[in-house]
PDB file of N, CA and C in Angstrom:
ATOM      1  N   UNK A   1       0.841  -1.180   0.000  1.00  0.00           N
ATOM      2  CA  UNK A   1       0.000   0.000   0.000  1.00  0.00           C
ATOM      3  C   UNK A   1       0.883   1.240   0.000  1.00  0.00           C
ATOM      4  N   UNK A   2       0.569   2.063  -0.898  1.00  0.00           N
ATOM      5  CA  UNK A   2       1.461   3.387  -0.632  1.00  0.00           C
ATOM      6  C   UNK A   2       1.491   4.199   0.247  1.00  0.00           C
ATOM      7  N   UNK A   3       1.692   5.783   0.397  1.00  0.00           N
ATOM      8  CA  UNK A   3       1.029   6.142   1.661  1.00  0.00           C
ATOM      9  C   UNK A   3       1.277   7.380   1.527  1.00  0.00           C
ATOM     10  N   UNK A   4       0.723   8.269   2.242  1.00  0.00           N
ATOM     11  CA  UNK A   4       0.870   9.821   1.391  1.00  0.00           C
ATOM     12  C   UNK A   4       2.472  10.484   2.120  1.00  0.00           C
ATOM     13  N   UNK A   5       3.041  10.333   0.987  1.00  0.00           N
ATOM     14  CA  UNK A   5       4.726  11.510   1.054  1.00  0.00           C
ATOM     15  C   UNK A   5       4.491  12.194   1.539  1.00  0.00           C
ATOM     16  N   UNK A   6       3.628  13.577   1.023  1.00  0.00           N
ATOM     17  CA  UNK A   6       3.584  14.419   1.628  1.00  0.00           C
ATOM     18  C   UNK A   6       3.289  14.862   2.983  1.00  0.00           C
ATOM     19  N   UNK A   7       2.317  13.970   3.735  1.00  0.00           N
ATOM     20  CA  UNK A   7       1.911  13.630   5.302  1.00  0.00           C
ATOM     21  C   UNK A   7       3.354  13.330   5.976  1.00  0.00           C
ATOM     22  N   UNK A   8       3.999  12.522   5.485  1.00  0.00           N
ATOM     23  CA  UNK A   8       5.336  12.056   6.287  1.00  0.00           C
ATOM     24  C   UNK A   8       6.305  12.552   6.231  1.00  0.00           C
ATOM     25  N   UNK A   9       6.625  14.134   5.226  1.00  0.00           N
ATOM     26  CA  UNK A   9       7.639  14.639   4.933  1.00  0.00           C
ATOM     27  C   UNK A   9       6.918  16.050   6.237  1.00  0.00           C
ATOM     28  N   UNK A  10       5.635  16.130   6.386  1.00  0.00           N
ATOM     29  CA  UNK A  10       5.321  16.970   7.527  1.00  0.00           C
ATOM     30  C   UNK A  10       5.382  16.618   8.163  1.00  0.00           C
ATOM     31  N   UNK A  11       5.386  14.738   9.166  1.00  0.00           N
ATOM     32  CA  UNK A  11       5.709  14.427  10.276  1.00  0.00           C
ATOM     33  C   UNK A  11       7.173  14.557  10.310  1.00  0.00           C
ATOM     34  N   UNK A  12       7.921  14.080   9.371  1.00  0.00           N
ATOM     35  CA  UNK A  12       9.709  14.482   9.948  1.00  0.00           C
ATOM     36  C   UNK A  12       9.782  15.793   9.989  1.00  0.00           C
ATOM     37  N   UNK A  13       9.373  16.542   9.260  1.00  0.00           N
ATOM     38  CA  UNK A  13       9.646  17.833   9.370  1.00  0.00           C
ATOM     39  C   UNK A  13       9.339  18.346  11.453  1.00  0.00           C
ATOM     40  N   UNK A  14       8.417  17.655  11.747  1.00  0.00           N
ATOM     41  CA  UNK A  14       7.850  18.218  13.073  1.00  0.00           C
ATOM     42  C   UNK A  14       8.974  17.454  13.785  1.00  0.00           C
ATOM     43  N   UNK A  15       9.755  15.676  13.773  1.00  0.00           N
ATOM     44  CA  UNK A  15       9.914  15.441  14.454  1.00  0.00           C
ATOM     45  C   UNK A  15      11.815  15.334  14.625  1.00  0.00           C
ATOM     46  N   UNK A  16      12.564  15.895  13.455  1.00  0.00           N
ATOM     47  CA  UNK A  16      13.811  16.588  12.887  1.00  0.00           C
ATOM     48  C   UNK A  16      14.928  16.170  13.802  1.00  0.00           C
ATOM     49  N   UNK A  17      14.227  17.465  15.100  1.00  0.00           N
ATOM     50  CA  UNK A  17      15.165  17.335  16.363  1.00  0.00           C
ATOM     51  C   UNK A  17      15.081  16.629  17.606  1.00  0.00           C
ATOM     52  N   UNK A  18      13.842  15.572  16.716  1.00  0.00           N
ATOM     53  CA  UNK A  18      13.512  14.458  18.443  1.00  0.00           C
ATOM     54  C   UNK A  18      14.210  13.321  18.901  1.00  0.00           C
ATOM     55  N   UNK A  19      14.868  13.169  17.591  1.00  0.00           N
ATOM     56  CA  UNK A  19      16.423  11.998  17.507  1.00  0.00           C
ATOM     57  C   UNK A  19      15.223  10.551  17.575  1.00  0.00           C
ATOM     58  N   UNK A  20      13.877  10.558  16.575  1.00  0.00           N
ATOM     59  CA  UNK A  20      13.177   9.543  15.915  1.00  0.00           C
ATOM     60  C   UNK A  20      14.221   8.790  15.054  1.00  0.00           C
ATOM     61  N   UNK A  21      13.633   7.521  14.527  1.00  0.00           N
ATOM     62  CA  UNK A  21      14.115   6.596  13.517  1.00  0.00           C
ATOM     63  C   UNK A  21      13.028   6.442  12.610  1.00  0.00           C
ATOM     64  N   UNK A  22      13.141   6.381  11.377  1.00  0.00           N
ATOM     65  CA  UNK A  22      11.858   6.732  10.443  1.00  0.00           C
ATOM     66  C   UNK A  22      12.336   5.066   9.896  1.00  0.00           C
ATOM     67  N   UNK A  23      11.403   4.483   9.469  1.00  0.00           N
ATOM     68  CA  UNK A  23      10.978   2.742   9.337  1.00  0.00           C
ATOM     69  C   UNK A  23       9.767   2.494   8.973  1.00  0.00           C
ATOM     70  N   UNK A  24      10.193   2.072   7.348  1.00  0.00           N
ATOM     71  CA  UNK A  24       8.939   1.605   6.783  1.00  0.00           C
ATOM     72  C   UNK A  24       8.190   0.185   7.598  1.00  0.00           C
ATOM     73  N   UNK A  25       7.256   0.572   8.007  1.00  0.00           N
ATOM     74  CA  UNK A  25       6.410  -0.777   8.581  1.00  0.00           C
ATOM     75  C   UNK A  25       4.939  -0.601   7.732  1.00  0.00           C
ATOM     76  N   UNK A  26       4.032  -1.448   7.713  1.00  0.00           N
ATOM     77  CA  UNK A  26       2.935  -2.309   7.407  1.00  0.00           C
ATOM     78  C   UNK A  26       2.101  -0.860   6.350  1.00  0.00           C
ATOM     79  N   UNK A  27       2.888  -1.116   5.668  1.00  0.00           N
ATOM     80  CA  UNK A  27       3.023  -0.625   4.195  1.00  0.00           C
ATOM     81  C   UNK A  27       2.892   0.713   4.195  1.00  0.00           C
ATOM     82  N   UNK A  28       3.845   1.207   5.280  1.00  0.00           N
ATOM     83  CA  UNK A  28       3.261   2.977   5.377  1.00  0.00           C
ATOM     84  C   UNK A  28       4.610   3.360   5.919  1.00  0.00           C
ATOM     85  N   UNK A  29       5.176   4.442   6.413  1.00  0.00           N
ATOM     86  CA  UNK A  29       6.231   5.105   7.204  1.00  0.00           C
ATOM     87  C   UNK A  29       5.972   5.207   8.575  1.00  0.00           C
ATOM     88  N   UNK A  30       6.693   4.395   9.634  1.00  0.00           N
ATOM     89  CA  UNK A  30       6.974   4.771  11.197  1.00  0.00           C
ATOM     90  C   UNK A  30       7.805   5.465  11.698  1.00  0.00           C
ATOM     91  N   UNK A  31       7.821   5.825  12.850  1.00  0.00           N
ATOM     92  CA  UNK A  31       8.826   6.872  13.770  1.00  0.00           C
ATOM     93  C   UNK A  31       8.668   6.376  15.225  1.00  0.00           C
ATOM     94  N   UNK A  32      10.230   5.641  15.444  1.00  0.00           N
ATOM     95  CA  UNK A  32      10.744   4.950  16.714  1.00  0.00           C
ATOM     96  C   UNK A  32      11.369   5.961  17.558  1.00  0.00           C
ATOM     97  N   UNK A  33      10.854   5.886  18.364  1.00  0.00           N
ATOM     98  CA  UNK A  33      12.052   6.606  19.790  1.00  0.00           C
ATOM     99  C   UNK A  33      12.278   6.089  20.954  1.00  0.00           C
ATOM    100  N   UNK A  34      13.217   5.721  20.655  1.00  0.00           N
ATOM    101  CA  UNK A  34      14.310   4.712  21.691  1.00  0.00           C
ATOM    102  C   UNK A  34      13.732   3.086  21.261  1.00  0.00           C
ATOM    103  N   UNK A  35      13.488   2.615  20.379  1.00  0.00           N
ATOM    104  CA  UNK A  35      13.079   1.830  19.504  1.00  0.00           C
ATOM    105  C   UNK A  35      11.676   1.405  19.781  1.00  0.00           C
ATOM    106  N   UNK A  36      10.766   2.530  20.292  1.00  0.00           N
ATOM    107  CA  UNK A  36       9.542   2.691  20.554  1.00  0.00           C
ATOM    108  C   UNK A  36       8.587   3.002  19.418  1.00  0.00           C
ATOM    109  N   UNK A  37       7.714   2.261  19.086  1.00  0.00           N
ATOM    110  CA  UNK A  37       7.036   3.112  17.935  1.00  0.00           C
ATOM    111  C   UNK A  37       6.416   4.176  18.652  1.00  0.00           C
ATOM    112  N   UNK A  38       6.069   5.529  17.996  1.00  0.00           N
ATOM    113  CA  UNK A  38       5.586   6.687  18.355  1.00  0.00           C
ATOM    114  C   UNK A  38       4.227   7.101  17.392  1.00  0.00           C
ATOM    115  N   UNK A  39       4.657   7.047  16.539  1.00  0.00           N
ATOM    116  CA  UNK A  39       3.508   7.150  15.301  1.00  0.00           C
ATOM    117  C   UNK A  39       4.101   7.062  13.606  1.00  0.00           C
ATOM    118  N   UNK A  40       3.196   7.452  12.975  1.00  0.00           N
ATOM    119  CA  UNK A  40       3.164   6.587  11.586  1.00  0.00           C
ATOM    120  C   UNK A  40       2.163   6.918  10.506  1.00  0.00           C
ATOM    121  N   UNK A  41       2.602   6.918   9.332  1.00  0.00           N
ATOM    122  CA  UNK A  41       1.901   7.186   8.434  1.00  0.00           C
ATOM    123  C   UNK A  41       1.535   6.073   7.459  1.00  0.00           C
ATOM    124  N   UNK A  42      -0.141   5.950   7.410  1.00  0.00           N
ATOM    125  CA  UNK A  42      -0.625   4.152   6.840  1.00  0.00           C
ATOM    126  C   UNK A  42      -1.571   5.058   5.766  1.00  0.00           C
ATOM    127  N   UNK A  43      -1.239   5.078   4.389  1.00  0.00           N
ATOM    128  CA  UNK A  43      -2.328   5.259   3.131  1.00  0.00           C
ATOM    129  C   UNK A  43      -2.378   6.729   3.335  1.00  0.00           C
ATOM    130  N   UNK A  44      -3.612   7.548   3.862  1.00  0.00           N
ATOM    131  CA  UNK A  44      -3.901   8.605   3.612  1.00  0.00           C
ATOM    132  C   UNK A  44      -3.539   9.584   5.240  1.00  0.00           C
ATOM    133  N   UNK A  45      -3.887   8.393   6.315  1.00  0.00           N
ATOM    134  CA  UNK A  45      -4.419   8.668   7.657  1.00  0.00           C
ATOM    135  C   UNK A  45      -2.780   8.824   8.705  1.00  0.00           C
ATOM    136  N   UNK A  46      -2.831   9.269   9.773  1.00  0.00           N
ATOM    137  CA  UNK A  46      -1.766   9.663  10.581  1.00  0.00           C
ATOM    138  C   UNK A  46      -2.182   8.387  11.413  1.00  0.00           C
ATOM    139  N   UNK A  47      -0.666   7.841  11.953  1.00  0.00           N
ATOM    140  CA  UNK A  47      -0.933   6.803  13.159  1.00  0.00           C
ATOM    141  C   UNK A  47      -0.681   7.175  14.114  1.00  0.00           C
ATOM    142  N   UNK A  48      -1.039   7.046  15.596  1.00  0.00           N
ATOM    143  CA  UNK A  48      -0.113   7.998  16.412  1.00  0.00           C
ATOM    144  C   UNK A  48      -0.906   6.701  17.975  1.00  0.00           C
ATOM    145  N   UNK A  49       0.376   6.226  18.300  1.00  0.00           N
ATOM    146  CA  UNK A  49       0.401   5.684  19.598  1.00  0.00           C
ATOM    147  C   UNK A  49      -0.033   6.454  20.975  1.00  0.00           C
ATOM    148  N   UNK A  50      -1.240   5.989  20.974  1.00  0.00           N
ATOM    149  CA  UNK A  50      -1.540   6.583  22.924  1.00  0.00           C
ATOM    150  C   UNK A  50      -1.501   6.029  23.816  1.00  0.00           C
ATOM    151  N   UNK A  51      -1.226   4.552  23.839  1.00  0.00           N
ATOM    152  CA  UNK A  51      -1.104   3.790  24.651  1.00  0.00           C
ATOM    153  C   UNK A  51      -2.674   3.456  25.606  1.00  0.00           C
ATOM    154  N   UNK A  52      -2.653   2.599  26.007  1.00  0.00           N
ATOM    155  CA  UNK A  52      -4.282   1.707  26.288  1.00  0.00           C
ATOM    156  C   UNK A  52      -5.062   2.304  27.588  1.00  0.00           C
ATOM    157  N   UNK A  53      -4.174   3.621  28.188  1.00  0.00           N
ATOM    158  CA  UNK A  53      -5.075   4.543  29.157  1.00  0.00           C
ATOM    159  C   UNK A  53      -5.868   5.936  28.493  1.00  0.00           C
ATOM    160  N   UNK A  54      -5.142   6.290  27.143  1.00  0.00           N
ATOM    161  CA  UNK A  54      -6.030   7.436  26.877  1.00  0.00           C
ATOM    162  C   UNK A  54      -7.090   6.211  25.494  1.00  0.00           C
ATOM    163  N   UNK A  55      -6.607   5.311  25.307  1.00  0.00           N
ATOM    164  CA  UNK A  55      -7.392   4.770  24.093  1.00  0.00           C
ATOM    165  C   UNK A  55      -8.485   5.511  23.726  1.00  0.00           C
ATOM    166  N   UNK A  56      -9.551   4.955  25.016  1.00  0.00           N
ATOM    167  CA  UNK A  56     -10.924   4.980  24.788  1.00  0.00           C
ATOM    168  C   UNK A  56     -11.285   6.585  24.728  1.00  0.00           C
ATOM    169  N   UNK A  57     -10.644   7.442  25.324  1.00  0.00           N
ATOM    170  CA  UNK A  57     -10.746   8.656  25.610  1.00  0.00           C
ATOM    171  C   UNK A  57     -10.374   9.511  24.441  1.00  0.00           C
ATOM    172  N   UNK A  58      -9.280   9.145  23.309  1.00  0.00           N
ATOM    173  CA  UNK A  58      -9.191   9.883  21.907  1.00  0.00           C
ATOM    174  C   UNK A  58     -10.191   9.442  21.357  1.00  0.00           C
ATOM    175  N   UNK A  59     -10.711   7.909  21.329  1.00  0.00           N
ATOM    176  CA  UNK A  59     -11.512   7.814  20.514  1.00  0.00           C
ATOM    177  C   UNK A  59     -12.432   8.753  20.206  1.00  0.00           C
ATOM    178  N   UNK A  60     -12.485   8.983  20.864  1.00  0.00           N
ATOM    179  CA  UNK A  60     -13.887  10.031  21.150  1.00  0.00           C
ATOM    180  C   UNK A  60     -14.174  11.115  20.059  1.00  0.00           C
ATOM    181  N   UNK A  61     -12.814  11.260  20.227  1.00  0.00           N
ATOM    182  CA  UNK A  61     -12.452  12.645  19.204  1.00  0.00           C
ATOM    183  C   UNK A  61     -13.107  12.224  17.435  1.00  0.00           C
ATOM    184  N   UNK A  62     -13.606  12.952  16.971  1.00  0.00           N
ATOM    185  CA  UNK A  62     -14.574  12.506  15.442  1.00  0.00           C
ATOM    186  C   UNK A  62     -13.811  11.830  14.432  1.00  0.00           C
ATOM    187  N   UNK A  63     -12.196  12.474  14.537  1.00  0.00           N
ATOM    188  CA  UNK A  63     -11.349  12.351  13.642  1.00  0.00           C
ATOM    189  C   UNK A  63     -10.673  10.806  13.768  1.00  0.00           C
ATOM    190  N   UNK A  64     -10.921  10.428  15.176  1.00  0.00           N
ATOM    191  CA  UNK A  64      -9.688   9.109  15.191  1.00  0.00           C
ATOM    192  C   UNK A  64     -10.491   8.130  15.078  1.00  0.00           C
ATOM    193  N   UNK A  65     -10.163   7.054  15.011  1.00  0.00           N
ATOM    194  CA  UNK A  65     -10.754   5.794  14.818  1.00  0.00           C
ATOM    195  C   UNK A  65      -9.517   4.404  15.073  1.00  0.00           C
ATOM    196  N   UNK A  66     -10.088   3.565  15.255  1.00  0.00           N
ATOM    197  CA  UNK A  66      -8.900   2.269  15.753  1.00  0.00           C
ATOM    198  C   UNK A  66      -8.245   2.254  14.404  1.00  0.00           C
ATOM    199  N   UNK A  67      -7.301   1.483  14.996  1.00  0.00           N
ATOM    200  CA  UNK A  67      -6.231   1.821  13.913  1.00  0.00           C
ATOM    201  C   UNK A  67      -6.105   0.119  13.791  1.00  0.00           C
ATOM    202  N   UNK A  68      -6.500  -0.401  12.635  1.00  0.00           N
ATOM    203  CA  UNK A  68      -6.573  -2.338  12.343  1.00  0.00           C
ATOM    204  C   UNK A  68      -6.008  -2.360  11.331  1.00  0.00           C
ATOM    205  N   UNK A  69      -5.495  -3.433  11.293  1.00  0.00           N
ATOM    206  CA  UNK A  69      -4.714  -4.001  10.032  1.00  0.00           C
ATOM    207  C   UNK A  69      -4.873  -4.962   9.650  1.00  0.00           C
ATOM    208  N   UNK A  70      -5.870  -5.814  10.954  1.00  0.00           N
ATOM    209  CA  UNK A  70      -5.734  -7.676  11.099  1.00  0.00           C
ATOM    210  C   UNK A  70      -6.978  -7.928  10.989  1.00  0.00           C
ATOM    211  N   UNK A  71      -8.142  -6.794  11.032  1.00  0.00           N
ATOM    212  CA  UNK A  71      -9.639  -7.318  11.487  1.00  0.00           C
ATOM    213  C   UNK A  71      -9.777  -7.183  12.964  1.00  0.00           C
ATOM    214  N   UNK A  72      -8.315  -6.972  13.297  1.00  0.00           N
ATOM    215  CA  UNK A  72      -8.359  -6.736  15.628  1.00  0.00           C
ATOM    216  C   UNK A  72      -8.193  -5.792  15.284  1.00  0.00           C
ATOM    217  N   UNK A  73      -8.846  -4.740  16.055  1.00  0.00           N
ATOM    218  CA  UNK A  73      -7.878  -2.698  16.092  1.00  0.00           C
ATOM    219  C   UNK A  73      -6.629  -3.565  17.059  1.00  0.00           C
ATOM    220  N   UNK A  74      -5.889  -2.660  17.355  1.00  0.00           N
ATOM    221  CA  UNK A  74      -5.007  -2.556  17.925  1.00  0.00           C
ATOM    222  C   UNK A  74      -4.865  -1.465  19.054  1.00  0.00           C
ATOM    223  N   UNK A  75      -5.755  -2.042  20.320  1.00  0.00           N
ATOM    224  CA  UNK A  75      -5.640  -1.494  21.320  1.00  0.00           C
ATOM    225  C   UNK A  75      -4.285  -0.257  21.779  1.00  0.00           C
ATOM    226  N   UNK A  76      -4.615   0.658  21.951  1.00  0.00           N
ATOM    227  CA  UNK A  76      -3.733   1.683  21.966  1.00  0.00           C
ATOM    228  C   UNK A  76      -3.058   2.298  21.157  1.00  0.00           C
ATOM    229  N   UNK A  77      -3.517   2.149  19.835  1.00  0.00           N
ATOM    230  CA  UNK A  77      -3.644   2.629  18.787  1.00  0.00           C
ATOM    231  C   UNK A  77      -4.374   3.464  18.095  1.00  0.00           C
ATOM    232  N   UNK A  78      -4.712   4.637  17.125  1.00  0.00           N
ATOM    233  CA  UNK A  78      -5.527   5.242  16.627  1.00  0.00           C
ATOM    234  C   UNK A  78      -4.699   5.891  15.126  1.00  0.00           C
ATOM    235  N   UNK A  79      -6.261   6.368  14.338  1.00  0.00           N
ATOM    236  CA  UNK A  79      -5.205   6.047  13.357  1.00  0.00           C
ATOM    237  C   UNK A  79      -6.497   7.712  12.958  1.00  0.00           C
ATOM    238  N   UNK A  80      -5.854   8.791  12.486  1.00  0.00           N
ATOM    239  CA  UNK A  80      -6.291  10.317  12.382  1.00  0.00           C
ATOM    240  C   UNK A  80      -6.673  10.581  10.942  1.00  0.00           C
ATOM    241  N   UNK A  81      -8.369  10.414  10.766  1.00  0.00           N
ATOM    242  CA  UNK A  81      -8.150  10.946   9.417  1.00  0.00           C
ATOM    243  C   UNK A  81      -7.555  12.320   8.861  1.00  0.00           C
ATOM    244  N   UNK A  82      -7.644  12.399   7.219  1.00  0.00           N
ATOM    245  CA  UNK A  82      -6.658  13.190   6.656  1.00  0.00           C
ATOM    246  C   UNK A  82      -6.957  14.760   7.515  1.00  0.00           C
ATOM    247  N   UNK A  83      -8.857  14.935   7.390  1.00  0.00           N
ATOM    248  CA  UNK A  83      -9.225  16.450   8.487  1.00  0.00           C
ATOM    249  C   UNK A  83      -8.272  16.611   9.226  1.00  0.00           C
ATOM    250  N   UNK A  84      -8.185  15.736  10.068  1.00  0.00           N
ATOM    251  CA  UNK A  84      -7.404  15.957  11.701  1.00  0.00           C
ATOM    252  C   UNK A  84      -5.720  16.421  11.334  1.00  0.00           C
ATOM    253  N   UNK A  85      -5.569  16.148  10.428  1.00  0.00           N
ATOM    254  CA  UNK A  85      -3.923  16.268  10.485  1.00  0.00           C
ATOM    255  C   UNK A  85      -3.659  17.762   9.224  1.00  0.00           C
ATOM    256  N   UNK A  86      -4.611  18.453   9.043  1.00  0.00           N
ATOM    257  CA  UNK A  86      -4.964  19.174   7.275  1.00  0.00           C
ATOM    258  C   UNK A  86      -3.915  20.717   7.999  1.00  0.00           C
ATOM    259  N   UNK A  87      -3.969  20.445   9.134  1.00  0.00           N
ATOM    260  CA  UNK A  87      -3.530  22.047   9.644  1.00  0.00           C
ATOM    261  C   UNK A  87      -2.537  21.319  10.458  1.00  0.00           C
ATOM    262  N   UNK A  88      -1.128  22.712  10.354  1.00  0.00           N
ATOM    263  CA  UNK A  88      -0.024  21.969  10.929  1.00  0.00           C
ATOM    264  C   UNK A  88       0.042  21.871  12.762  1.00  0.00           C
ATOM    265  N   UNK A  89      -1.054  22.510  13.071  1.00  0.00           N
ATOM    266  CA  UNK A  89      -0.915  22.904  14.610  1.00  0.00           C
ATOM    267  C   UNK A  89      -1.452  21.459  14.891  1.00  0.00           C
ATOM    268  N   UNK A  90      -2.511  21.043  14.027  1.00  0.00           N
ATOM    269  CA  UNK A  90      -3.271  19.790  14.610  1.00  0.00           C
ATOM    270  C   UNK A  90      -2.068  18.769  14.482  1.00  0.00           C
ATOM    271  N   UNK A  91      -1.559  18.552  13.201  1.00  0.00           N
ATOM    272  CA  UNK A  91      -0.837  17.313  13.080  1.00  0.00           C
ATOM    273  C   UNK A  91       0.627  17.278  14.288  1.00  0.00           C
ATOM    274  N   UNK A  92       0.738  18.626  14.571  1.00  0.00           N
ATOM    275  CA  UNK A  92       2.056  18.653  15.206  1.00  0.00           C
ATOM    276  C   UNK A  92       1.413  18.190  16.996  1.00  0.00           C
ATOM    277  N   UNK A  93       0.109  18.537  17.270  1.00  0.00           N
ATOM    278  CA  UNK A  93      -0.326  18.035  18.663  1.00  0.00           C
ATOM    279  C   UNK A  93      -0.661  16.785  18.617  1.00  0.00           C
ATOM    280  N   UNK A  94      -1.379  15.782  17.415  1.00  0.00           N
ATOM    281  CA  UNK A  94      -1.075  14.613  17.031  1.00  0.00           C
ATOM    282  C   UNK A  94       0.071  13.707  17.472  1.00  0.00           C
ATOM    283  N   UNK A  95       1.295  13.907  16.559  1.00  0.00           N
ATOM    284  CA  UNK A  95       3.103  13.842  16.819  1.00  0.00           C
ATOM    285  C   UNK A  95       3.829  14.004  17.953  1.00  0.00           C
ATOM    286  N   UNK A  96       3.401  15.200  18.852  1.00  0.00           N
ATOM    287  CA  UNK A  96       3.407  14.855  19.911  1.00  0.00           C
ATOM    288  C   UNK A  96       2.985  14.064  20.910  1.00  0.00           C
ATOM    289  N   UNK A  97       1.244  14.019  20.994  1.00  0.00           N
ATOM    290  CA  UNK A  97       0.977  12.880  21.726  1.00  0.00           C
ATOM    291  C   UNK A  97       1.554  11.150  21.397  1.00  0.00           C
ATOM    292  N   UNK A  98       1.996  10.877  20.484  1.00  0.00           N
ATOM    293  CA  UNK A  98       2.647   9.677  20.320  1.00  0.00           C
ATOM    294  C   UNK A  98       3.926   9.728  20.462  1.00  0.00           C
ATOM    295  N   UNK A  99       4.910  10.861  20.605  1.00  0.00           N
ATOM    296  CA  UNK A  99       6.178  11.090  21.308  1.00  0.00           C
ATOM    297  C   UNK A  99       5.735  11.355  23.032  1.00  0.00           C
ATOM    298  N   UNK A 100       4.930  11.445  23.278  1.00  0.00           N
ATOM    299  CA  UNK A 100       4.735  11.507  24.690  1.00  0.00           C
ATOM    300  C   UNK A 100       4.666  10.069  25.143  1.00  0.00           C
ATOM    301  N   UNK A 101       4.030   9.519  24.393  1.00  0.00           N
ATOM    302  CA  UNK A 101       3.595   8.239  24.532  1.00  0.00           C
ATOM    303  C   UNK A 101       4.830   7.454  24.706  1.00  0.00           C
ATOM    304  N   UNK A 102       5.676   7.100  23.766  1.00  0.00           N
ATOM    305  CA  UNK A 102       6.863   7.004  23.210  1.00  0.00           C
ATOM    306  C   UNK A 102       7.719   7.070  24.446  1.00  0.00           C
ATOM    307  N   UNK A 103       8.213   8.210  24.938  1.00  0.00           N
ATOM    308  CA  UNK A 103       9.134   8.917  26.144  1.00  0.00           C
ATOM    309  C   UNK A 103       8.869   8.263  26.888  1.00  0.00           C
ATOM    310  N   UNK A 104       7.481   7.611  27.336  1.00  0.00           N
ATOM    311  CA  UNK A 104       6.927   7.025  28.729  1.00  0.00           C
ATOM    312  C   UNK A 104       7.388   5.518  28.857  1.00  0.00           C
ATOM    313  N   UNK A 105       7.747   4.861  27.814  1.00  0.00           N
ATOM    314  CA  UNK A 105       8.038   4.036  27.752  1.00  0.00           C
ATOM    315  C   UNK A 105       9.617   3.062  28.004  1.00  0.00           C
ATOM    316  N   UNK A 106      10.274   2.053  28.241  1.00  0.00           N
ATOM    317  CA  UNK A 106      11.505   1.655  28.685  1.00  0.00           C
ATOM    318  C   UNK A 106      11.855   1.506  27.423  1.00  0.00           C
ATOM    319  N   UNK A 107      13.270   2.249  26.978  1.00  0.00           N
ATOM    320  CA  UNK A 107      14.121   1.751  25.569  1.00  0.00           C
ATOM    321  C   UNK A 107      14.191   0.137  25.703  1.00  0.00           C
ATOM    322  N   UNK A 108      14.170   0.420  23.882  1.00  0.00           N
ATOM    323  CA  UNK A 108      14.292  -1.059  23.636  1.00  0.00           C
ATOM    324  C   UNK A 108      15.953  -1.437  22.778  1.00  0.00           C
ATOM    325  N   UNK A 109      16.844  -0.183  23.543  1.00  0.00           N
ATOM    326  CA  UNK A 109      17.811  -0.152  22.984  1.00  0.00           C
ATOM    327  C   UNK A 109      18.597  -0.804  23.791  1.00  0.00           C
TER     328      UNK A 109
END
């Protein structure tokens, strides 16, 4: 599956100086920190890791929706349609919450 360039050349652009690892995974572009996935770009939509305490609580939000690949969502996952990410303030509070996410976590280095 391809996945939109231009979406992922605005997530590195946001995430430059966060010392991410950019990694093609499940047919789209990811971003590891400390070999954490953080978030990701799948087809059109932004991926962005919240981990399984805010899950239910982004959902909420109009724009996100589970983020599946298997027919399972993937608990602590959400995946931002193109709206949500169209303005750079949104996509960059997006990017962050999955680098927050990310930070909270033990390297897998």
């Amino acid at each position: 599956m391809a996945y939109n360039q231009t979406l992922a050349e605005r997530v590195h652009t946001i995430l430059k100086d966060e010392g991410v690892v950019e990694k093609k995974m499940f047919g789209g572009v990811d971003y590891l920190l400390n070999g954490n996935m953080a978030c990701g770009v799948h087809g059109e939509n932004l991926i962005v890791r919240v981990g399984e305490e805010r899950y239910e609580e982004i959902l909420t939000h109009p724009l996100a929706k589970p983020f599946d690949l298997t027919g399972k969502p993937m608990t602590g996952w959400v995946e931002i349609l193109p709206t949500g990410t169209s303005r750079d303030v949104d996509l960059a509070g997006w990017v962050r919450t999955g680098i927050a996410y990310a930070r909270s976590l033990p390297s897998k280095k």
